[in-house]
Protein backbone atom coordinates (compact mmCIF):
# COMPACT_ATOMS: atom_id res chain seq x y z
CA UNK A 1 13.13 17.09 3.59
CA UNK A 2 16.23 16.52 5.27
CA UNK A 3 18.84 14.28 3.87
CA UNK A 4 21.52 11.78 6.06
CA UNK A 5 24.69 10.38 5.18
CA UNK A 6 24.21 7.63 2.43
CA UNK A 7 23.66 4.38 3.58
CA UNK A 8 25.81 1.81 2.86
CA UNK A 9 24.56 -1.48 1.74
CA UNK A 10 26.84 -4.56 1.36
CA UNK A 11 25.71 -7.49 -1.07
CA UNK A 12 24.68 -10.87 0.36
CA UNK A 13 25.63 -12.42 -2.66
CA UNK A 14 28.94 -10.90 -3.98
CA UNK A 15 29.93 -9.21 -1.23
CA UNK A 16 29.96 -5.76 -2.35
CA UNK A 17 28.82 -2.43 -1.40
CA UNK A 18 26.11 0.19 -2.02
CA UNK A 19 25.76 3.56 -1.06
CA UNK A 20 21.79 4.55 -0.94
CA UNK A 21 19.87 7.72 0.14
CA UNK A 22 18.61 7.92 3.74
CA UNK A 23 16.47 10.69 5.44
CA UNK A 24 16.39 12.54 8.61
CA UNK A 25 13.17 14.18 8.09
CA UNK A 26 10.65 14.27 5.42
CA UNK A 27 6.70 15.36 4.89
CA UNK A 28 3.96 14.42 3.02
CA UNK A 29 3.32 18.09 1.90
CA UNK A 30 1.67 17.74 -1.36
CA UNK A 31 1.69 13.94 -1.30
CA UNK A 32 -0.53 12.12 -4.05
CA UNK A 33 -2.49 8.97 -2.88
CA UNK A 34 -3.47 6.56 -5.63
CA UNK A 35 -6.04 4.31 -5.28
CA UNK A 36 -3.48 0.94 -4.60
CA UNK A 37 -2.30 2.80 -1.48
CA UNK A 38 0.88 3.95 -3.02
CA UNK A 39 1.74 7.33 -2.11
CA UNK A 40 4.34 9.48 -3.73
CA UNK A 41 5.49 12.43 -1.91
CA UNK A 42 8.92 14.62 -3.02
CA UNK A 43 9.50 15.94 -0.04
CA UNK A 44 9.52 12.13 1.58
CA UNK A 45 10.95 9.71 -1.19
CA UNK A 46 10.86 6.22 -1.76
CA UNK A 47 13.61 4.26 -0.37
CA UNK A 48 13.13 1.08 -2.23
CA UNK A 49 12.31 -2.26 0.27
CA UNK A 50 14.11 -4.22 -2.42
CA UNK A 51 17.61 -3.33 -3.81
CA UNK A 52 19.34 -4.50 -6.54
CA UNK A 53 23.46 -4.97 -6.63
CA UNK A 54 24.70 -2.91 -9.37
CA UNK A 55 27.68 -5.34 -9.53
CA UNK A 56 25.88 -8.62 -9.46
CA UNK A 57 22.48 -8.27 -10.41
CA UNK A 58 21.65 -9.83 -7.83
CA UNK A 59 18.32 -8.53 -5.55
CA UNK A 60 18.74 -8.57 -1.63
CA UNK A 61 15.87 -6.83 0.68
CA UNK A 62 17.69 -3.84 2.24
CA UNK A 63 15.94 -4.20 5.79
CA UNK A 64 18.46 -7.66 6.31
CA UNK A 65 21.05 -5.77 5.95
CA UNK A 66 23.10 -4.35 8.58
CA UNK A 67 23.09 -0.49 8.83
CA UNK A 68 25.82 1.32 7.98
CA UNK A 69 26.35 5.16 7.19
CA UNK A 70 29.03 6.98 5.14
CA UNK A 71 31.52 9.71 7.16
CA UNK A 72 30.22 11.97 4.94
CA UNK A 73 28.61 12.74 1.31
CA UNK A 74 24.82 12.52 0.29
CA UNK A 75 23.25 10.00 -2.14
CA UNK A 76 20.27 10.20 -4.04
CA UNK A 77 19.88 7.01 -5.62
CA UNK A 78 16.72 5.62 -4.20
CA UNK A 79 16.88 1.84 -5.67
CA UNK A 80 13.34 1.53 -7.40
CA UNK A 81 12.70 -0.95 -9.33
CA UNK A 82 11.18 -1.04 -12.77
CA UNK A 83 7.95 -3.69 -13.41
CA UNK A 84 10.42 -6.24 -15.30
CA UNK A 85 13.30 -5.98 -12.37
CA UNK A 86 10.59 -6.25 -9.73
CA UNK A 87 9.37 -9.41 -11.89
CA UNK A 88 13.07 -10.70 -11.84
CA UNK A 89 13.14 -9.89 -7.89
CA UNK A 90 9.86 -11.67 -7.30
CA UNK A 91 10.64 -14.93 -8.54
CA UNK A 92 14.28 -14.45 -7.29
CA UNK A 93 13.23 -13.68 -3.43
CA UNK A 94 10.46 -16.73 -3.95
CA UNK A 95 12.44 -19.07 -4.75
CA UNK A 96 14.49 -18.12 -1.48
CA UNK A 97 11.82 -17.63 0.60
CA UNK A 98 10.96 -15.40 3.14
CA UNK A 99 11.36 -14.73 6.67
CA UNK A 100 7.86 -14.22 7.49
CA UNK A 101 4.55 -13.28 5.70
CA UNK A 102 4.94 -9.51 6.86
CA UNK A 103 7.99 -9.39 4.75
CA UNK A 104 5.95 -11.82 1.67
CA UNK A 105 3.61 -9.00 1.89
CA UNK A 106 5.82 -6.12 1.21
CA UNK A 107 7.03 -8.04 -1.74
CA UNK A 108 4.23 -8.43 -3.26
CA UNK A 109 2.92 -5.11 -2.42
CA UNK A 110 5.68 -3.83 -4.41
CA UNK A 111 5.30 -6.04 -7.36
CA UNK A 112 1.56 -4.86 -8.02
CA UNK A 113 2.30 -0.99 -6.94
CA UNK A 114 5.43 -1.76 -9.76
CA UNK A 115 2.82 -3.16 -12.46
CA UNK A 116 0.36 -0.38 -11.77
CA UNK A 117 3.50 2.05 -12.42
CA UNK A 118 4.21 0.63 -15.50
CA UNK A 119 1.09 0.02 -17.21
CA UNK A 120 -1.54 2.60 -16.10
CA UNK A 121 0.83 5.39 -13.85
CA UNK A 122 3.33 6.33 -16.26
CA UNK A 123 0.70 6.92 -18.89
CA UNK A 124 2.25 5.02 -21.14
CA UNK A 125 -0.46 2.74 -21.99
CA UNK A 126 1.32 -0.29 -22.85
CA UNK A 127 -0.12 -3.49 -24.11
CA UNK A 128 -0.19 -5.79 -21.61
CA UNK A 129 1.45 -9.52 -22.12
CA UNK A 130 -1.26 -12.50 -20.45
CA UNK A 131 1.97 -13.75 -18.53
CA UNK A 132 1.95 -10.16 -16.85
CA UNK A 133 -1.98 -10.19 -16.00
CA UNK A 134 -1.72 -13.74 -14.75
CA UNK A 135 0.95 -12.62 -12.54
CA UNK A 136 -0.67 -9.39 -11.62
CA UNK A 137 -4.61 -11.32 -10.74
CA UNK A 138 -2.61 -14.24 -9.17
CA UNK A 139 -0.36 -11.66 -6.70
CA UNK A 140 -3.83 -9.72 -6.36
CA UNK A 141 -5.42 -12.25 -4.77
CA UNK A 142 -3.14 -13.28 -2.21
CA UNK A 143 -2.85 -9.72 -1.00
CA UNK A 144 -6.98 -9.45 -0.78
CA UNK A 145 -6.95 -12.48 1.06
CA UNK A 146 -3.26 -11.87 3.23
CA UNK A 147 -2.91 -8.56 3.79
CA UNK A 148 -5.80 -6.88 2.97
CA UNK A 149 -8.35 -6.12 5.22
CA UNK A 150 -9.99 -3.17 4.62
CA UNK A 151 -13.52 -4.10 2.28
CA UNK A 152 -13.28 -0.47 0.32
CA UNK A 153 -9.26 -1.46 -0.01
CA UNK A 154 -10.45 -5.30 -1.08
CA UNK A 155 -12.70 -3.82 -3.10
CA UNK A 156 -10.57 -1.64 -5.15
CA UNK A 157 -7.79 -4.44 -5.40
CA UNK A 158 -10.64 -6.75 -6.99
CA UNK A 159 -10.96 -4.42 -9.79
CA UNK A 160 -7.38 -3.74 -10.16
CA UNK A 161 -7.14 -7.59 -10.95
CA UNK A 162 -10.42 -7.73 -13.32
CA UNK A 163 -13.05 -9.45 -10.64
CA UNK A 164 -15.57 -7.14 -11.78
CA UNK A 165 -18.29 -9.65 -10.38
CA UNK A 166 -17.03 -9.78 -6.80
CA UNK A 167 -16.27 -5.93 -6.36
CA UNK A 168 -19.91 -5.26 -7.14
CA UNK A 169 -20.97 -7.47 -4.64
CA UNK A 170 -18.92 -6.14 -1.84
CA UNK A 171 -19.44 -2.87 -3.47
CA UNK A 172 -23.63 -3.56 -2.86
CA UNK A 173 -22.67 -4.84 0.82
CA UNK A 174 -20.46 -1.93 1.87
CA UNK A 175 -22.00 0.94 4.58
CA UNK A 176 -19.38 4.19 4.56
CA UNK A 177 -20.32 6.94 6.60
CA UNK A 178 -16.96 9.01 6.32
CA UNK A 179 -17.17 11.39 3.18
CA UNK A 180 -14.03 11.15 1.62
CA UNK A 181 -14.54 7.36 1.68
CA UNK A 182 -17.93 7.54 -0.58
CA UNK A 183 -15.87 9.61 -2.58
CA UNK A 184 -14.01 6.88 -2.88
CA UNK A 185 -16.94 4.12 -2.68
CA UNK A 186 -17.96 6.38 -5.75
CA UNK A 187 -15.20 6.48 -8.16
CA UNK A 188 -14.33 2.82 -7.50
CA UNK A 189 -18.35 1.56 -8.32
CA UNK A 190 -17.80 3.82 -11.62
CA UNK A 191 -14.80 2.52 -12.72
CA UNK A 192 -16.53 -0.61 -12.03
CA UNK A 193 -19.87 -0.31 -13.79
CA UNK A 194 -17.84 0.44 -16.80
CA UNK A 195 -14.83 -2.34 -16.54
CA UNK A 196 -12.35 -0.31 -15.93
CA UNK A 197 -9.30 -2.03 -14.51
CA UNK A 198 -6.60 0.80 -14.36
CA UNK A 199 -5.63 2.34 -11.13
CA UNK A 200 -6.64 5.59 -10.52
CA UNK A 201 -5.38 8.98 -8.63
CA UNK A 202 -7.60 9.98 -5.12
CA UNK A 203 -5.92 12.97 -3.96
């Protein structure tokens, strides 16, 4: 991993700036891939889609944003967001509305990759509120039927949400030749047969 010159971000709201990490080269050396399709790799870091103004409080997606780079000096603040600030974000960027259903997409690919993190990556186990689930099955569903396209991927985001009954069924319907995907096919179908919602490490 090679680090740039911070970026500089400037707040739509309040006017004020930000100085973020950027990258001139990274790997995925070592990478883990969960079963959501998040992958976290050290030597390629997160640079967070969504940022949040430390002076406002205010959240602002950073790809709107003009690019700008410091003269000089590193940063490595990366600007992830917690489950309750991607919550705040959510509704926030909603009630906006977005440019397109690409961007829509990334949103809301962050806010279930941020309630996975917080209830099942950590390992923390928390007891999860029936506001949060509601949120998490409703968001969950129009990702499967958005975004998603991929029937092992659908599958897997079925069970993530509780549909037990309709990820056996595409589960029963699905042919996979490639091995790492019945690996896959495999774990998933387990996890199902024995109601297991929680998200769930593949490599």
């Amino acid at each position: 991993m090679i680090p740039g010159k911070s970026q500089i971000l400037t707040c739509p709201f309040c006017g004020k700036d930000k100085e973020i990490m950027s990258l001139v080269s990274g790997n995925t050396f070592g990478a883990e891939l969960w079963s959501d399709n998040k992958q976290i790799a050290l030597m390629l870091p997160e640079i967070s889609y969504i940022q949040k103004c430390p002076h406002c409080g205010k959240y602002y997606i950073k790809e709107r944003q003009s690019v700008k780079y410091a003269k000089e000096g590193y940063s490595d603040e990366q600007g992830l967001l917690t489950f309750p600030e991607m919550k705040e974000a959510f509704s926030q960027l909603t009630a906006e509305g977005f440019i397109d259903k690409e961007e829509e997409g990334n949103v809301r690919m962050m806010l279930h990759h941020a309630y996975n993190d917080y209830y099942y990556r950590t390992g923390n186990k928390n007891v999860i509120p029936e506001k949060d689930q509601k949120l998490f099955h409703e968001n969950g569903l129009w990702l499967i039927n958005n975004l998603i396209t991929d029937n092992v991927m659908k599958t897997e985001f079925y069970r993530e949400i509780g549909d037990m009954k309709t990820a056996k069924k595409i589960l029963d319907s699905l042919v996979v030749e490639d091995d790492f995907l019945k690996q896959i096919v495999s774990s998933i179908r387990e996890r199902v047969e024995s109601n297991n919602c929680e998200v769930f490490k593949i490599q």
